[in-house]
Protein backbone atom coordinates (compact mmCIF):
# COMPACT_ATOMS: atom_id res chain seq x y z
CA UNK A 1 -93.77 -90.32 -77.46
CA UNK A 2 -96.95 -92.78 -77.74
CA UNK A 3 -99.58 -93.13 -75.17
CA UNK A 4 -100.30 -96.83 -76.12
CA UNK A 5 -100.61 -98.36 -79.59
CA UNK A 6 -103.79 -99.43 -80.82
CA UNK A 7 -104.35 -102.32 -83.45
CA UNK A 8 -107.61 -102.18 -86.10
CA UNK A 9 -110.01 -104.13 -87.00
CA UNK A 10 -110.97 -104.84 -83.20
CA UNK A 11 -114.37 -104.98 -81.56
CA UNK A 12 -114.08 -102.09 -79.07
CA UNK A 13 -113.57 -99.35 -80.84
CA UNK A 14 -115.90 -100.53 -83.37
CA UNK A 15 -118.73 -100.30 -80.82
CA UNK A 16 -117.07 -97.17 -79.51
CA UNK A 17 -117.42 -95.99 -83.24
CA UNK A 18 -120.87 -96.84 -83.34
CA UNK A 19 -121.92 -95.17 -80.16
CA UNK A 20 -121.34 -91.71 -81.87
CA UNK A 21 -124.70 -90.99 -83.21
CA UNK A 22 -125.42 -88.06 -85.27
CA UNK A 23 -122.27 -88.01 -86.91
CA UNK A 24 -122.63 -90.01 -90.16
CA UNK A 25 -121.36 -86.97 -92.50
CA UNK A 26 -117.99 -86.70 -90.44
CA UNK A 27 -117.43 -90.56 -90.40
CA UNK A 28 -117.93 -91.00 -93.72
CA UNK A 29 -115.96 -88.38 -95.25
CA UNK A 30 -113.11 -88.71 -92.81
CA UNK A 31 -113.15 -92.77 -93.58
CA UNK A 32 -112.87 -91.95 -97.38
CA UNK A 33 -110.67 -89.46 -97.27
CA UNK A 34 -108.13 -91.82 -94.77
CA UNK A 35 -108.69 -94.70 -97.16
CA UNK A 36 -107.37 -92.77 -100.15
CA UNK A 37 -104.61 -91.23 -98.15
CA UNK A 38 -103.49 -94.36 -96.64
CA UNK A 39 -104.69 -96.91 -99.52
CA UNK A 40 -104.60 -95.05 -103.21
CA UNK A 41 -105.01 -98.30 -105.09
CA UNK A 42 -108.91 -97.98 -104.69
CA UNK A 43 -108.69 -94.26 -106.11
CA UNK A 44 -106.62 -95.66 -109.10
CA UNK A 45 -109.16 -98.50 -109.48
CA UNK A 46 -112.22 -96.25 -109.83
CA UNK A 47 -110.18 -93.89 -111.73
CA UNK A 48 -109.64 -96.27 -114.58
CA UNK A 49 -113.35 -97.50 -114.81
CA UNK A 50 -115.27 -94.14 -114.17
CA UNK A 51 -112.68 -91.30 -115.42
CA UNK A 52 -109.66 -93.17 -117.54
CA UNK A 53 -108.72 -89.75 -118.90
CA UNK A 54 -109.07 -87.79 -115.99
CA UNK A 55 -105.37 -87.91 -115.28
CA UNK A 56 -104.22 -84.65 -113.97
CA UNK A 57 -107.48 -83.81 -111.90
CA UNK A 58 -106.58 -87.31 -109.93
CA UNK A 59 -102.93 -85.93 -109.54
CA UNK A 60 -104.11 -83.30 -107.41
CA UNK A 61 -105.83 -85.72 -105.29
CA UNK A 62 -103.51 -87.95 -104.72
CA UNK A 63 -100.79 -85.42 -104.33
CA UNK A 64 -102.16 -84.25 -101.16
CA UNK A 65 -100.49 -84.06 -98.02
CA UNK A 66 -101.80 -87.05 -95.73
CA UNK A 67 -103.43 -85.07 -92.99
CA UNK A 68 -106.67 -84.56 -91.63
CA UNK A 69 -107.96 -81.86 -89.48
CA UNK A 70 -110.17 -82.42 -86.88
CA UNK A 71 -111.50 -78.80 -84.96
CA UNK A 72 -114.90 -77.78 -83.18
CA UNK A 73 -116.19 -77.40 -79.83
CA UNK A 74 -115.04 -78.93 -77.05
CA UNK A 75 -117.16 -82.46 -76.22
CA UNK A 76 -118.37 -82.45 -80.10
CA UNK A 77 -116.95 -85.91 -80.32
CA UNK A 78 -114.06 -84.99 -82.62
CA UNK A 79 -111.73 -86.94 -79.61
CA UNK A 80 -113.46 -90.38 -79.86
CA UNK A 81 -114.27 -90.26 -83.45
CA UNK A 82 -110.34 -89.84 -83.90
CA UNK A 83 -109.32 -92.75 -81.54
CA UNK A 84 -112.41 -94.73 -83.32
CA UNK A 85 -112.44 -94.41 -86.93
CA UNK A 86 -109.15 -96.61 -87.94
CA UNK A 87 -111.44 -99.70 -87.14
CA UNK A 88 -113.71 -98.39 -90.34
CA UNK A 89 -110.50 -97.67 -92.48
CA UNK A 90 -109.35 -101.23 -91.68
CA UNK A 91 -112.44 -103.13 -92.42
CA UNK A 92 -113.10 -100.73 -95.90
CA UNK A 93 -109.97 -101.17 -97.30
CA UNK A 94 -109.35 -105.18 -95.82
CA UNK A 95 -106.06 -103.75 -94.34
CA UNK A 96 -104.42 -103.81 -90.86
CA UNK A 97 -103.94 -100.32 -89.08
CA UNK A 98 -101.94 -99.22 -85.95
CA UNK A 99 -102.84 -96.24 -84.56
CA UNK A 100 -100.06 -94.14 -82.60
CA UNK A 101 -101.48 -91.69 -80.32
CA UNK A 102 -98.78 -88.68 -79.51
CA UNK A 103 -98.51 -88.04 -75.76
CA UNK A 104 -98.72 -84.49 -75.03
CA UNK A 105 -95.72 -85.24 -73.08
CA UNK A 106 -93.71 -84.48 -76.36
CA UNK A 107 -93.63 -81.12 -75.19
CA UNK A 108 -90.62 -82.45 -73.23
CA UNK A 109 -89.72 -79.91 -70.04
CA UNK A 110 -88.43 -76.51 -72.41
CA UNK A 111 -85.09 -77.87 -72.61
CA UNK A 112 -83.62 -76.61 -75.68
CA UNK A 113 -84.21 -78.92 -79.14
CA UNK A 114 -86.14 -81.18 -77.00
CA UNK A 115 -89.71 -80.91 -77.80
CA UNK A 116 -87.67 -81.35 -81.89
CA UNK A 117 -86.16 -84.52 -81.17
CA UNK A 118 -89.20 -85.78 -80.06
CA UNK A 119 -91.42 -84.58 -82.23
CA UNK A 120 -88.74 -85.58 -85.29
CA UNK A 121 -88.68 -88.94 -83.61
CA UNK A 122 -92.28 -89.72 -83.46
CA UNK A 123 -92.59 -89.04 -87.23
CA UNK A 124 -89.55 -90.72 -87.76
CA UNK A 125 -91.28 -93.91 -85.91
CA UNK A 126 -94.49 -93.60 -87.92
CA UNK A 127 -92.47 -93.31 -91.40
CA UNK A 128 -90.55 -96.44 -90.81
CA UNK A 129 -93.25 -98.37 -89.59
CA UNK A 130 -95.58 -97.28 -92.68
CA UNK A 131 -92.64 -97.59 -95.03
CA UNK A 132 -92.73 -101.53 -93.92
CA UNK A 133 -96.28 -101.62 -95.33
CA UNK A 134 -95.53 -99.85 -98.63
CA UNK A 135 -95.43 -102.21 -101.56
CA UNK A 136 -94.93 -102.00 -105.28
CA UNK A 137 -98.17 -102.88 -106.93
CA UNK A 138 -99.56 -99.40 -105.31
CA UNK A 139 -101.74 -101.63 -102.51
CA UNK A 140 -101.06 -101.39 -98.89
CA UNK A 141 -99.96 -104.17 -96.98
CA UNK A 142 -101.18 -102.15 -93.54
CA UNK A 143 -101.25 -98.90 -93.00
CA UNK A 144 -100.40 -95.99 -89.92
CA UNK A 145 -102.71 -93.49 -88.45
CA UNK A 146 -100.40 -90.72 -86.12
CA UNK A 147 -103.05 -89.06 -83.98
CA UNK A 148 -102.28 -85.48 -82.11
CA UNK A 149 -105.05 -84.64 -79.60
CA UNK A 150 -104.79 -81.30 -78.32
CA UNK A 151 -103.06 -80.19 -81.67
CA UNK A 152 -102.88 -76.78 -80.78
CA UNK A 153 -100.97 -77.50 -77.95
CA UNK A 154 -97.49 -78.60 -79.91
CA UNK A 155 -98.16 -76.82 -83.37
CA UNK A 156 -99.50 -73.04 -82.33
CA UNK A 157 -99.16 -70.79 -84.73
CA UNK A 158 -95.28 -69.69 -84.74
CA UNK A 159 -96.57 -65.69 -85.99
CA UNK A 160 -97.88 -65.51 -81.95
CA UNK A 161 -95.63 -62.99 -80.80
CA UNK A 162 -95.15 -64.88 -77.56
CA UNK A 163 -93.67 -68.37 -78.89
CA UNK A 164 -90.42 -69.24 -77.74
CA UNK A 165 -88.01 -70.40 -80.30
CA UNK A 166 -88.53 -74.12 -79.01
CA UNK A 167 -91.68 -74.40 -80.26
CA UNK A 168 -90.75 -72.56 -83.30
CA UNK A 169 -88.63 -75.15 -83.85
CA UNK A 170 -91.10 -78.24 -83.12
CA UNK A 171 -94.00 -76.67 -85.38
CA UNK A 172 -90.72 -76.42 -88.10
CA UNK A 173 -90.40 -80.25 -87.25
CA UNK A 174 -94.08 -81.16 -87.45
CA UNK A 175 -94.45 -79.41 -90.93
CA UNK A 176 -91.06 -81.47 -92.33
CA UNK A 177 -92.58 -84.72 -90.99
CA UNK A 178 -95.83 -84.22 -92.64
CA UNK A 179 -93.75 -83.52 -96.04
CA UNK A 180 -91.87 -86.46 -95.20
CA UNK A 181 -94.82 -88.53 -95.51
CA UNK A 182 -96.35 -87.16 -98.24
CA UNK A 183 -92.74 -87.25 -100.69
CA UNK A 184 -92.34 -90.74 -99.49
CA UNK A 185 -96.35 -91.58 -100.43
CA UNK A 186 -95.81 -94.38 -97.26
CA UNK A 187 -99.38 -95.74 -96.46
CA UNK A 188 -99.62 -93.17 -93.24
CA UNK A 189 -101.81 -90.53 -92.38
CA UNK A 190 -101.78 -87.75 -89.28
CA UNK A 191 -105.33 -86.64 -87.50
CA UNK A 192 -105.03 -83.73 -85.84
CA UNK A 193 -107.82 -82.62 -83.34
CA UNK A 194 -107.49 -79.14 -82.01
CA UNK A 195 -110.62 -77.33 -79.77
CA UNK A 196 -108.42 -73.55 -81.34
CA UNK A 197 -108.50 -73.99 -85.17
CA UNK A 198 -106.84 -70.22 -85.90
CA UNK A 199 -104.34 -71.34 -83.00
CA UNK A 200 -102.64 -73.68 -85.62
CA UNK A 201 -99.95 -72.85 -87.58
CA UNK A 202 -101.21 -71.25 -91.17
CA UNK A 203 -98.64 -73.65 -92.60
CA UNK A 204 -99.90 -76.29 -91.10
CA UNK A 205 -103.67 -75.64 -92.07
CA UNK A 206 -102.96 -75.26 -95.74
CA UNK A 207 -101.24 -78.76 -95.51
CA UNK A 208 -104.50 -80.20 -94.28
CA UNK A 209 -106.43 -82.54 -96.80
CA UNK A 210 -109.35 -81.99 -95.12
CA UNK A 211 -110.55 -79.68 -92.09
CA UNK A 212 -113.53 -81.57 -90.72
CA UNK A 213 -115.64 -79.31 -88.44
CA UNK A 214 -117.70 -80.31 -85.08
CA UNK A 215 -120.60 -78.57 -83.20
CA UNK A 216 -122.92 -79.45 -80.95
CA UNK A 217 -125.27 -81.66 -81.10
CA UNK A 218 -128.95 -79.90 -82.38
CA UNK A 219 -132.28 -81.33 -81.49
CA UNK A 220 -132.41 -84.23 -83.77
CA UNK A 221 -128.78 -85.28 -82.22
CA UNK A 222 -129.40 -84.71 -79.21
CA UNK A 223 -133.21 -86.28 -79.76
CA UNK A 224 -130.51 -89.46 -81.29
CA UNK A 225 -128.59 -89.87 -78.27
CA UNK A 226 -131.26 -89.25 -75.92
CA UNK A 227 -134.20 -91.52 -77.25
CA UNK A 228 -132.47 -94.83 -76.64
CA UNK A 229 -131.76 -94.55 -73.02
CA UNK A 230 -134.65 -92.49 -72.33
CA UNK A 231 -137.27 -95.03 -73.97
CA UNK A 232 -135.72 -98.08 -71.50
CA UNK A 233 -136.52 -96.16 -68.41
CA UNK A 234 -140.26 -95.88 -70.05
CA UNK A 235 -140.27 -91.87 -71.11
CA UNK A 236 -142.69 -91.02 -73.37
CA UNK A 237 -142.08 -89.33 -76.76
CA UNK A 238 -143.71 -86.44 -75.52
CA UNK A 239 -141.04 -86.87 -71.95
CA UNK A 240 -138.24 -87.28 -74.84
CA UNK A 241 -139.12 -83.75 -76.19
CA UNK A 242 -139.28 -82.10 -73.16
CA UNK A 243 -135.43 -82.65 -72.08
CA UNK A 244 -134.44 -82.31 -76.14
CA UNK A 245 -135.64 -79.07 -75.93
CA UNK A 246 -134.31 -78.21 -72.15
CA UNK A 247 -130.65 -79.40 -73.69
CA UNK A 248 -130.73 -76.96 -76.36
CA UNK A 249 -129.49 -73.47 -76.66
CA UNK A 250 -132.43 -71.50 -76.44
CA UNK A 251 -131.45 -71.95 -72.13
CA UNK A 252 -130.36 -68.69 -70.46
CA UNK A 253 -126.56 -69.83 -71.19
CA UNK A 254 -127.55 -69.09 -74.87
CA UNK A 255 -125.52 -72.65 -75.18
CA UNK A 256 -126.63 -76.07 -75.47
CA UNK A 257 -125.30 -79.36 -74.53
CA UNK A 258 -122.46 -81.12 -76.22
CA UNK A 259 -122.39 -84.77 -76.63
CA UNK A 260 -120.43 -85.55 -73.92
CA UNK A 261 -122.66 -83.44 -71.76
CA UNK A 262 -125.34 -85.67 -72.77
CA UNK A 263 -123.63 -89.34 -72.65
CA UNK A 264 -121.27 -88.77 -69.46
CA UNK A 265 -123.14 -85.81 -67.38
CA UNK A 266 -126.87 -85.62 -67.63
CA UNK A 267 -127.83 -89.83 -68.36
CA UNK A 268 -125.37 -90.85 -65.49
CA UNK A 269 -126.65 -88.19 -63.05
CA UNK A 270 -130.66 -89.36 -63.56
CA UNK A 271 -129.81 -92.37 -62.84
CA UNK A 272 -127.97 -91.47 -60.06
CA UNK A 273 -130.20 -89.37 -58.51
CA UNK A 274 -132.88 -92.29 -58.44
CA UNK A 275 -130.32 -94.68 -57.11
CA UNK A 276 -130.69 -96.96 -55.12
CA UNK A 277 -134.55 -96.08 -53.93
CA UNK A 278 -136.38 -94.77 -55.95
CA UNK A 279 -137.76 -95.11 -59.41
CA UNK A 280 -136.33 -92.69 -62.61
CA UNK A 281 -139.29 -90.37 -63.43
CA UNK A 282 -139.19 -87.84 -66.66
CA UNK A 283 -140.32 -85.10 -64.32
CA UNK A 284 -137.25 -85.37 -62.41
CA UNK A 285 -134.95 -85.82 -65.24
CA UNK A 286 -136.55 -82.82 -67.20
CA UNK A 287 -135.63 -81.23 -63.76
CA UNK A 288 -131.75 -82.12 -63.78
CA UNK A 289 -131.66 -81.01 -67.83
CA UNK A 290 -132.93 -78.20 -66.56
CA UNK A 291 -130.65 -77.23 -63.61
CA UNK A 292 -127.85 -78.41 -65.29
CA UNK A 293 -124.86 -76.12 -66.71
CA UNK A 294 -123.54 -77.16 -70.26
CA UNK A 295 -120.08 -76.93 -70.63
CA UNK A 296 -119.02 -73.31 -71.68
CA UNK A 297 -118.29 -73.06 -75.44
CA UNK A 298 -114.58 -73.03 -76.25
CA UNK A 299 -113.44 -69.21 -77.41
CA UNK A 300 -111.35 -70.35 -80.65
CA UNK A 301 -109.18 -67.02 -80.85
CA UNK A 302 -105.80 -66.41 -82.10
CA UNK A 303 -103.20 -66.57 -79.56
């Protein structure tokens, strides 16, 4: 059901976390927004010094379901920030966090009630784990973070006219374990990242707390990842510019680069090309940002 299990606070994915420049709006308002879903004792706390009367307006916050939406283009980041941002929730709210990452292998292999069992059984994992942490003072003793990469993949849309009734039947199971959570107000919340936002299930995007949104990078991003690296192999600002610009979509694709383009294609293959004789020159790298293809846009269509 789980790829691995991950632990927060740790050191690796808070340098991972930090490595995602240009971000700050998504980070912060997706670390809020898990705190409160995971942790409402801090809403209740501000509540009661800032807005004592404000009773039913805080209702409707806290009745929320505890899910979080995560959809853009593919190699905006929305991957890593996912797999990233429990280490942030665990040092804001002074909690422990395990993060469960579903396996796309949930799908099972089509045989009937399959891909339900396992989809009932990975909620049913993450409930009693997160029930564990639940106390009765309203704080959390820990808290669990169910993570589904690739959402689109297991909860499409069951109004496609194509869906089989097994999958039918997991999106049913995916919507009654995100209720479960939410009735049982266990300190748990699901992240859902999907590349095909109108591919989800309607049912499931109305559930959503919060549908966070991811593009690529523009020139003061890209300028953000770029600079650092750039500046250690001696470029100029005026060098800097030159590839900013030759990354961004005013190139015949009519596309630029996404972040990943920039961090795991075009830094790796300058230094590559120089390797192991010669010396990295900004002529030569404004060359490769130049002959290099970004990664086509992903078409977000309804199935």
């Amino acid at each position: 059901m789980f790829e691995r299990r991950v632990i927060y606070p740790d050191s690796e994915p808070k340098e991972r976390l930090s490595r995602l420049i240009g971000m700050d709006d998504q980070k912060q308002r997706l670390s809020k927004m898990l705190g409160l879903l995971v942790n409402p004792s801090g809403l209740q706390s501000w509540m009661q010094k800032h807005h004592p009367e404000a009773l039913d307006a805080i209702d409707l916050l806290r009745r929320r379901p505890p899910l979080v939406v995560l959809a853009g283009d593919v190699g905006s980041g929305k991957s890593e920030l996912a797999e990233t941002i429990g280490d942030a929730v665990a040092r804001q709210e002074n909690i422990d966090i395990t993060l469960f990452p579903m396996s796309l292998a949930t799908r099972g292999q089509g045989r009937v009630g399959e891909m339900t069992q396992l989809v009932s059984a990975a909620f049913e994992t993450v409930h009693s784990e997160a029930s564990k942490l639940k106390s009765s003072d309203g704080k959390a003793r820990g808290a669990v973070i169910l993570l589904i990469d690739e959402a689109d993949a297991l909860a499409q849309s069951r109004e496609a006219a194509q869906m089989h009734h097994e999958d039918r039947a997991g999106v049913n199971a995916f919507i009654r374990g995100i209720d479960r959570l939410a009735n049982s107000k266990v300190p748990a919340a699901v992240i859902m990242c999907t590349n095909r936002l109108t591919a989800l299930d309607p049912a499931i995007r109305r559930r959503a707390a919060d549908i966070l949104s991811f593009q690529r990078p523009n020139a003061e991003q890209r300028c953000s990842v770029l600079a650092p690296s750039l500046h250690q192999f001696g470029f100029s600002e005026g060098d800097i510019a030159e590839i900013v610009a030759a990354t961004g979509s005013e190139r015949s694709e009519g596309y630029g680069f996404t972040f990943s383009d920039l961090t795991q294609r075009l830094v790796p293959t300058i230094i590559l090309d120089a390797y192991p004789g010669q010396k990295i020159s900004a002529p030569r790298a404004l060359q490769i940002a130049r002959a290099m293809t970004p990664t086509p846009p992903f078409q977000d269509t309804a199935s």
